[in-house]
N, C-alpha and C. Protein backbone atom coordinates (compact mmCIF):
# COMPACT_ATOMS: atom_id res chain seq x y z
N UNK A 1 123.25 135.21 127.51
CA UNK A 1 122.49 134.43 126.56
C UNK A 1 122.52 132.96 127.01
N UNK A 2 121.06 132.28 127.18
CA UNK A 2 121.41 130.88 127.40
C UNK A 2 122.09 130.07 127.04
N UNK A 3 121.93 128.51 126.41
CA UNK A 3 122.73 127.69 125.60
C UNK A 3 121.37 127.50 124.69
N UNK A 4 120.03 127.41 125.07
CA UNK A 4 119.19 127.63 124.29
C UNK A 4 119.31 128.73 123.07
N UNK A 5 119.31 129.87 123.54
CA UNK A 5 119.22 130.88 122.93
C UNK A 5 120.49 130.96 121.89
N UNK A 6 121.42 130.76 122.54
CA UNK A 6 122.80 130.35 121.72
C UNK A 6 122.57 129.67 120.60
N UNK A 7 121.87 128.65 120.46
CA UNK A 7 121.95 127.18 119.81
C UNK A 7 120.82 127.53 118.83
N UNK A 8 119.49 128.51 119.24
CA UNK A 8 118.91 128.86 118.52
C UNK A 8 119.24 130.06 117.16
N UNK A 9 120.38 130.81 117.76
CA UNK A 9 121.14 131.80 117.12
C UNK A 9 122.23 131.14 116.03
N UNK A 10 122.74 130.44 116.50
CA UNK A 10 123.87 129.18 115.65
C UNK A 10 122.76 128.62 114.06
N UNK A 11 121.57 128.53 114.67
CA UNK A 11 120.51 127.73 113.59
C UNK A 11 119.82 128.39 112.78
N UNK A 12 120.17 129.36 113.20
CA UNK A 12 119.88 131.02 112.28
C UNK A 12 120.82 131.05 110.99
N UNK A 13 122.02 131.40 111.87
CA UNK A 13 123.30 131.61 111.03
C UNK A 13 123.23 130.34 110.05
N UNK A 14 123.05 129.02 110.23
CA UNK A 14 123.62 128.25 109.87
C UNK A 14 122.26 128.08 108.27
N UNK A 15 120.87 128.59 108.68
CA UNK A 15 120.50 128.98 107.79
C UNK A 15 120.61 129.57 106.50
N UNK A 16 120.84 130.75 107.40
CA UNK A 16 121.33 131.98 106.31
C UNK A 16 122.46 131.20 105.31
N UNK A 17 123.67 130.45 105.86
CA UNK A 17 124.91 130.32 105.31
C UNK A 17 123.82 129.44 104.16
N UNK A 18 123.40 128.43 104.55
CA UNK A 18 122.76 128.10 103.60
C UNK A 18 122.14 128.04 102.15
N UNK A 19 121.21 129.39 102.66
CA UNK A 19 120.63 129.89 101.57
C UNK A 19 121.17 130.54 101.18
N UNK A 20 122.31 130.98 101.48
CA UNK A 20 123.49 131.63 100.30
C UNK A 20 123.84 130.65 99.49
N UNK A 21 124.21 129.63 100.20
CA UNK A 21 124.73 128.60 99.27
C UNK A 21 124.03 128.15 98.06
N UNK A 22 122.75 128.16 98.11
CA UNK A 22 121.62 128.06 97.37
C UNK A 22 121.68 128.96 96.32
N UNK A 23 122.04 130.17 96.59
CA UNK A 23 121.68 130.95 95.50
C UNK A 23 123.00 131.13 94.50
N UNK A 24 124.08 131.07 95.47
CA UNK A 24 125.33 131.20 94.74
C UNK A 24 125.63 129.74 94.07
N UNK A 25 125.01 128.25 94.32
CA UNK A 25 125.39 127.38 92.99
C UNK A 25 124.01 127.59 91.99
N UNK A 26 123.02 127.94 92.55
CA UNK A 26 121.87 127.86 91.35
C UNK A 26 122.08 128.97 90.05
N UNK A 27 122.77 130.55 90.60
CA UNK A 27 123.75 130.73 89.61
C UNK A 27 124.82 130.37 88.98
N UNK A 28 125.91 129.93 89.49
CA UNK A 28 126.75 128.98 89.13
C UNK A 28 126.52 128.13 88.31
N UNK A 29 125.15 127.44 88.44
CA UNK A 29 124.61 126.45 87.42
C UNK A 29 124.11 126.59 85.78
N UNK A 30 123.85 127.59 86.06
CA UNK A 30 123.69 128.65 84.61
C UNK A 30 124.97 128.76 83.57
N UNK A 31 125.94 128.99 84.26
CA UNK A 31 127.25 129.76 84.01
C UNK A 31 128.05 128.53 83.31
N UNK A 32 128.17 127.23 83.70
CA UNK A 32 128.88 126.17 83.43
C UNK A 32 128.45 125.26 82.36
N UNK A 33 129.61 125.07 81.67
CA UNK A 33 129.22 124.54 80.18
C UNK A 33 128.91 122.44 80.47
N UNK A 34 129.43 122.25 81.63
CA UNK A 34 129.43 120.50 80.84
C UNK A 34 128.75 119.86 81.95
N UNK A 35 127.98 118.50 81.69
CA UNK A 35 127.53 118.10 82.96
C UNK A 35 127.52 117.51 83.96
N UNK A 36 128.98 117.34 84.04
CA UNK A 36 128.86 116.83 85.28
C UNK A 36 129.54 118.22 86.15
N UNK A 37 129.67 119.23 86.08
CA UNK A 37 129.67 120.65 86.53
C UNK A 37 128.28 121.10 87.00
N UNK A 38 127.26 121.37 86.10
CA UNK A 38 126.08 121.16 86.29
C UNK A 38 125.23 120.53 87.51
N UNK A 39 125.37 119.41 87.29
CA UNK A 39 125.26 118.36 88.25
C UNK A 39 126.02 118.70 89.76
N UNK A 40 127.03 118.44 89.74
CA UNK A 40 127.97 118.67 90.82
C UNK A 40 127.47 120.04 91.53
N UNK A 41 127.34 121.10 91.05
CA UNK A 41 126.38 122.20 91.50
C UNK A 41 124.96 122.24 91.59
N UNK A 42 124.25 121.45 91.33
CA UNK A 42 122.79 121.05 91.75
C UNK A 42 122.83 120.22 92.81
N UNK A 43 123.73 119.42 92.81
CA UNK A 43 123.77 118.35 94.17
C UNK A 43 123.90 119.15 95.38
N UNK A 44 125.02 120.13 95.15
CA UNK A 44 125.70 121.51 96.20
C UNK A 44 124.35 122.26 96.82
N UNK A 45 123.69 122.29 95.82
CA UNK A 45 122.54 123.71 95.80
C UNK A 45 121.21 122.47 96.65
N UNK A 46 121.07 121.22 96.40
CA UNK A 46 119.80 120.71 96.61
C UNK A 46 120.27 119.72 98.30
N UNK A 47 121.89 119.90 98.67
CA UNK A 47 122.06 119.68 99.69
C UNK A 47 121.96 121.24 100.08
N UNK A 48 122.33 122.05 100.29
CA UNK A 48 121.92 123.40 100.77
C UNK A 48 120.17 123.42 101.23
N UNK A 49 119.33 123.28 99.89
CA UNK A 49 117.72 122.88 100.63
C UNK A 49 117.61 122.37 101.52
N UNK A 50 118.17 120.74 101.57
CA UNK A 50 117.92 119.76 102.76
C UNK A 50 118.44 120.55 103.72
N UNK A 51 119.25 120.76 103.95
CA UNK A 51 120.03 121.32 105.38
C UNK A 51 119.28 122.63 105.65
N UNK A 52 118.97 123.18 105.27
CA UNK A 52 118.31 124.39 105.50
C UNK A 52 116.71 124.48 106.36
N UNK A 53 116.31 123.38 105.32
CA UNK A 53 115.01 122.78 105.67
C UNK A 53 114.77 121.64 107.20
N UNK A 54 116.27 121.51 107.36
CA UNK A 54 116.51 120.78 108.64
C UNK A 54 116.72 121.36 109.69
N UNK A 55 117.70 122.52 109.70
CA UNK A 55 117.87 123.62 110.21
C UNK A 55 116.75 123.95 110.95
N UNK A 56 115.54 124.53 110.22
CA UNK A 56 114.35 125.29 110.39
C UNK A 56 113.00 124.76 111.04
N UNK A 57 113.08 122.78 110.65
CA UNK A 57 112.05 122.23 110.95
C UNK A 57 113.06 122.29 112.68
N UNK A 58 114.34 121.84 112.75
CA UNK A 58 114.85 121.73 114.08
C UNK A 58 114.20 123.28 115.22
N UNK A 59 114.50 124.37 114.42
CA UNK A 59 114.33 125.36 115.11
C UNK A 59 112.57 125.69 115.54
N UNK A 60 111.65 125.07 114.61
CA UNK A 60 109.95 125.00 114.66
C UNK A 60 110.07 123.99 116.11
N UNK A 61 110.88 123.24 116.11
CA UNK A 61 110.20 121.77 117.10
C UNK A 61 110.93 122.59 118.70
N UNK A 62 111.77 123.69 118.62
CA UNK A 62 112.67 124.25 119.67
C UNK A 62 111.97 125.35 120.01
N UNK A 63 111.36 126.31 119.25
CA UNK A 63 109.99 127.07 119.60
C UNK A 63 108.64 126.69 119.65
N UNK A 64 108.50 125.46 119.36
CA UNK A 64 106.60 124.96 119.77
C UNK A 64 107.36 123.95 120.98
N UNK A 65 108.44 123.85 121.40
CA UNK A 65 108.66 122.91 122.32
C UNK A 65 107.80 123.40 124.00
N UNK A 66 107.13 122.94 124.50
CA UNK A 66 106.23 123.21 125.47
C UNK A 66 106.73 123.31 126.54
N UNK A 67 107.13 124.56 127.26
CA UNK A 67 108.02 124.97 128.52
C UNK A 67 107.63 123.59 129.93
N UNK A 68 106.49 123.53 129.93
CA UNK A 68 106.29 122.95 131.15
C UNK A 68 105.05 121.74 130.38
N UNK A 69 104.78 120.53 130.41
CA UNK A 69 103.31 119.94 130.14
C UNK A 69 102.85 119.59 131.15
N UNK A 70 101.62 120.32 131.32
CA UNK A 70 100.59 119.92 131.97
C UNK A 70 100.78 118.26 132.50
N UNK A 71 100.69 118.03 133.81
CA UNK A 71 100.83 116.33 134.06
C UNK A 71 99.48 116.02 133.25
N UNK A 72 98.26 116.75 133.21
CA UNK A 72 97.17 115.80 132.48
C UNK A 72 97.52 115.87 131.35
N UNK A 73 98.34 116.44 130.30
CA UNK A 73 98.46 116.44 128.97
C UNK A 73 99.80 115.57 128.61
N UNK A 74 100.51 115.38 129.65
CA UNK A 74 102.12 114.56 129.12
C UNK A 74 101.76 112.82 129.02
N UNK A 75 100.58 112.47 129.28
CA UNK A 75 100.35 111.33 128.37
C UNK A 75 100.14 111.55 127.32
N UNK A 76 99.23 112.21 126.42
CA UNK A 76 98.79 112.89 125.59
C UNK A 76 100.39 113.11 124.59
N UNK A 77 101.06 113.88 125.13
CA UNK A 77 101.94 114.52 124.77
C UNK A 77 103.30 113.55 124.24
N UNK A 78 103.23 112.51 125.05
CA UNK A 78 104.21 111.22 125.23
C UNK A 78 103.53 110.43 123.97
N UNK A 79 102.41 109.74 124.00
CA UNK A 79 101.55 109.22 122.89
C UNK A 79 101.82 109.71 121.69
N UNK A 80 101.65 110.89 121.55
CA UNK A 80 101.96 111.81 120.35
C UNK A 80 102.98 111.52 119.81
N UNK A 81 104.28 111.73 120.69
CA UNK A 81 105.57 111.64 120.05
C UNK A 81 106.15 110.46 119.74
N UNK A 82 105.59 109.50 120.67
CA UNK A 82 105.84 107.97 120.17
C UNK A 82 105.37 107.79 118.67
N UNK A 83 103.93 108.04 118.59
CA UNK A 83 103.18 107.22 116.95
C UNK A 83 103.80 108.74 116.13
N UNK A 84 104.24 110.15 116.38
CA UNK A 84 105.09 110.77 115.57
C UNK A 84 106.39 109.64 114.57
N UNK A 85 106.90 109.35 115.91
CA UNK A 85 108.20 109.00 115.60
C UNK A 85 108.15 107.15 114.77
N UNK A 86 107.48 106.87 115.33
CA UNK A 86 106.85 105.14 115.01
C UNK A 86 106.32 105.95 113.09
N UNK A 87 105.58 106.82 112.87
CA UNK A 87 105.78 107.30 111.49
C UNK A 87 106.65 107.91 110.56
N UNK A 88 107.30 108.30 110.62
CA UNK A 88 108.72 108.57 110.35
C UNK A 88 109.57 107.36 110.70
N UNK A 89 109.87 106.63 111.43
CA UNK A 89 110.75 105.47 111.16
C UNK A 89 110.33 104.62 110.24
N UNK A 90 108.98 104.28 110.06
CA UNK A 90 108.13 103.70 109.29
C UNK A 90 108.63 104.57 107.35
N UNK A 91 108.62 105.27 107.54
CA UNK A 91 108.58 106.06 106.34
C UNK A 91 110.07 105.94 105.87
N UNK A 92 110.90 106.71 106.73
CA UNK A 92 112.36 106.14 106.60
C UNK A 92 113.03 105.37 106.01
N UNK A 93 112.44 104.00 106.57
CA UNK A 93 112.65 102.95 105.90
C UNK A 93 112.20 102.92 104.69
N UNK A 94 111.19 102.78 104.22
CA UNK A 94 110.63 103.02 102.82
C UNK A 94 111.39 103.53 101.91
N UNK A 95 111.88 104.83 102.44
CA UNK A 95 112.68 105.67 101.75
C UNK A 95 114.29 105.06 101.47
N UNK A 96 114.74 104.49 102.34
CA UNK A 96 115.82 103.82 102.32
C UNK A 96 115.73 102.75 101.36
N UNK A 97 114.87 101.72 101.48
CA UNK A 97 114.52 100.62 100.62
C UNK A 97 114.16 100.70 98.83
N UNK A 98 113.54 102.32 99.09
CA UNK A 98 113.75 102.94 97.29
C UNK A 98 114.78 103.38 96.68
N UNK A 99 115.72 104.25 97.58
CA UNK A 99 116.85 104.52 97.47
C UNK A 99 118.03 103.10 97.09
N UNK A 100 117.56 102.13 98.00
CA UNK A 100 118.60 101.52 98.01
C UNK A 100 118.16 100.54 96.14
N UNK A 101 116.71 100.31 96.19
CA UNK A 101 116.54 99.60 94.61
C UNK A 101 116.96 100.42 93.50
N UNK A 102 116.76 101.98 93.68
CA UNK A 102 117.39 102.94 92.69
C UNK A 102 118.89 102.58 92.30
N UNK A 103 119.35 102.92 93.56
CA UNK A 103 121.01 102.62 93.68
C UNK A 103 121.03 101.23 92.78
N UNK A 104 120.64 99.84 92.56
CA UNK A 104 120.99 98.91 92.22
C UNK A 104 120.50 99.25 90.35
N UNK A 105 119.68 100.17 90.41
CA UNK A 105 119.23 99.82 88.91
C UNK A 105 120.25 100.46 88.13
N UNK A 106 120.98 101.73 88.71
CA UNK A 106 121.42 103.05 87.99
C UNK A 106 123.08 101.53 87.70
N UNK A 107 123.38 100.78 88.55
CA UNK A 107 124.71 100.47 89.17
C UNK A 107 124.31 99.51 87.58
N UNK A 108 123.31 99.12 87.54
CA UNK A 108 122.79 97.51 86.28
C UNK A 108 123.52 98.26 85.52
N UNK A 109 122.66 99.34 85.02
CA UNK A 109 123.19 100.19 83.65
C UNK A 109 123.95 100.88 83.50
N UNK A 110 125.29 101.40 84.38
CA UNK A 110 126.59 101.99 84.73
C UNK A 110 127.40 100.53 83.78
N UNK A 111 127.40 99.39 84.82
CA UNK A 111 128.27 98.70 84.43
C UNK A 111 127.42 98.21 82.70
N UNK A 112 126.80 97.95 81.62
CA UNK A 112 126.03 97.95 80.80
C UNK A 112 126.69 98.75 80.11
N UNK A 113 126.76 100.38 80.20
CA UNK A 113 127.34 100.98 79.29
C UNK A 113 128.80 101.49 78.82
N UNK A 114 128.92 101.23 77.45
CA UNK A 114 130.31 101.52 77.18
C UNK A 114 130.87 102.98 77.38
N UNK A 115 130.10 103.85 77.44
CA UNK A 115 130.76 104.87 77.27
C UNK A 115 130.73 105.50 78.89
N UNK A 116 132.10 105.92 78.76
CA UNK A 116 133.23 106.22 79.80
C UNK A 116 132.24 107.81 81.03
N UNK A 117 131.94 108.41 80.25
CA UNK A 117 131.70 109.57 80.72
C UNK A 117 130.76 109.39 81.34
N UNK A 118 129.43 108.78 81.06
CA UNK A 118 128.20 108.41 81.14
C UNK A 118 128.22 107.71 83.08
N UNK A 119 129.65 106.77 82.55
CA UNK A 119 129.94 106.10 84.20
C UNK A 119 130.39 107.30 85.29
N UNK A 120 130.92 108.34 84.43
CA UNK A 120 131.41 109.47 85.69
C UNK A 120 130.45 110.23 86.08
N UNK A 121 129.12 110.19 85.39
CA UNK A 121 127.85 111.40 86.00
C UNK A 121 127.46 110.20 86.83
């Protein structure tokens, strides 16, 4: 077996483990009376998505990956992946910069409220 093939098999498994994980807190989540239990198992279950979904887009870009490019197409091909990636860094950021104003608003009204529990979710 290659290291390809290996690595593609690893991204399988690492799937699967996954979507177990998925299913075993989204039941779990049912089952538990208080919320930050709740919570704490939705976070479990909605990092399980991401990773899964990372997993899979990794394993799409490792099977459409193009054995050989054509020399007339690897400009083409080079171009592509540059303004790919130039969009997604672009986006990234964005995403970071909402995240990071979220983070400051939740932090306003953490410190704001008196009650104790409210600061632990």
């Amino acid at each position: 077996m290659s290291s390809q093939e290996s690595f593609i098999e690893l991204l399988r498994v690492h799937m699967k483990s996954e979507a177990d994980m998925m299913q075993v807190c989204a039941g779990l989540e049912g089952r538990v009376h208080t919320a930050a239990a709740r919570l704490l198992l939705a976070e479990m279950r909605l990092d399980s998505v991401k990773h899964e979904g990372i997993f899979r887009e990794i394993l799409n870009v490792i099977e459409k990956q193009p054995a050989s490019v054509p020399e007339t197409k690897l400009w083409d091909y080079r171009i592509e992946s540059f303004v790919d990636m130039e969009v997604v860094r672009k986006e990234l950021q964005k995403h970071v910069n909402a995240e990071a104003d979220m983070l400051q608003s939740v932090e306003k009204v953490i410190k704001a409220t008196p009650d104790e529990a409210l600061k632990v979710l």
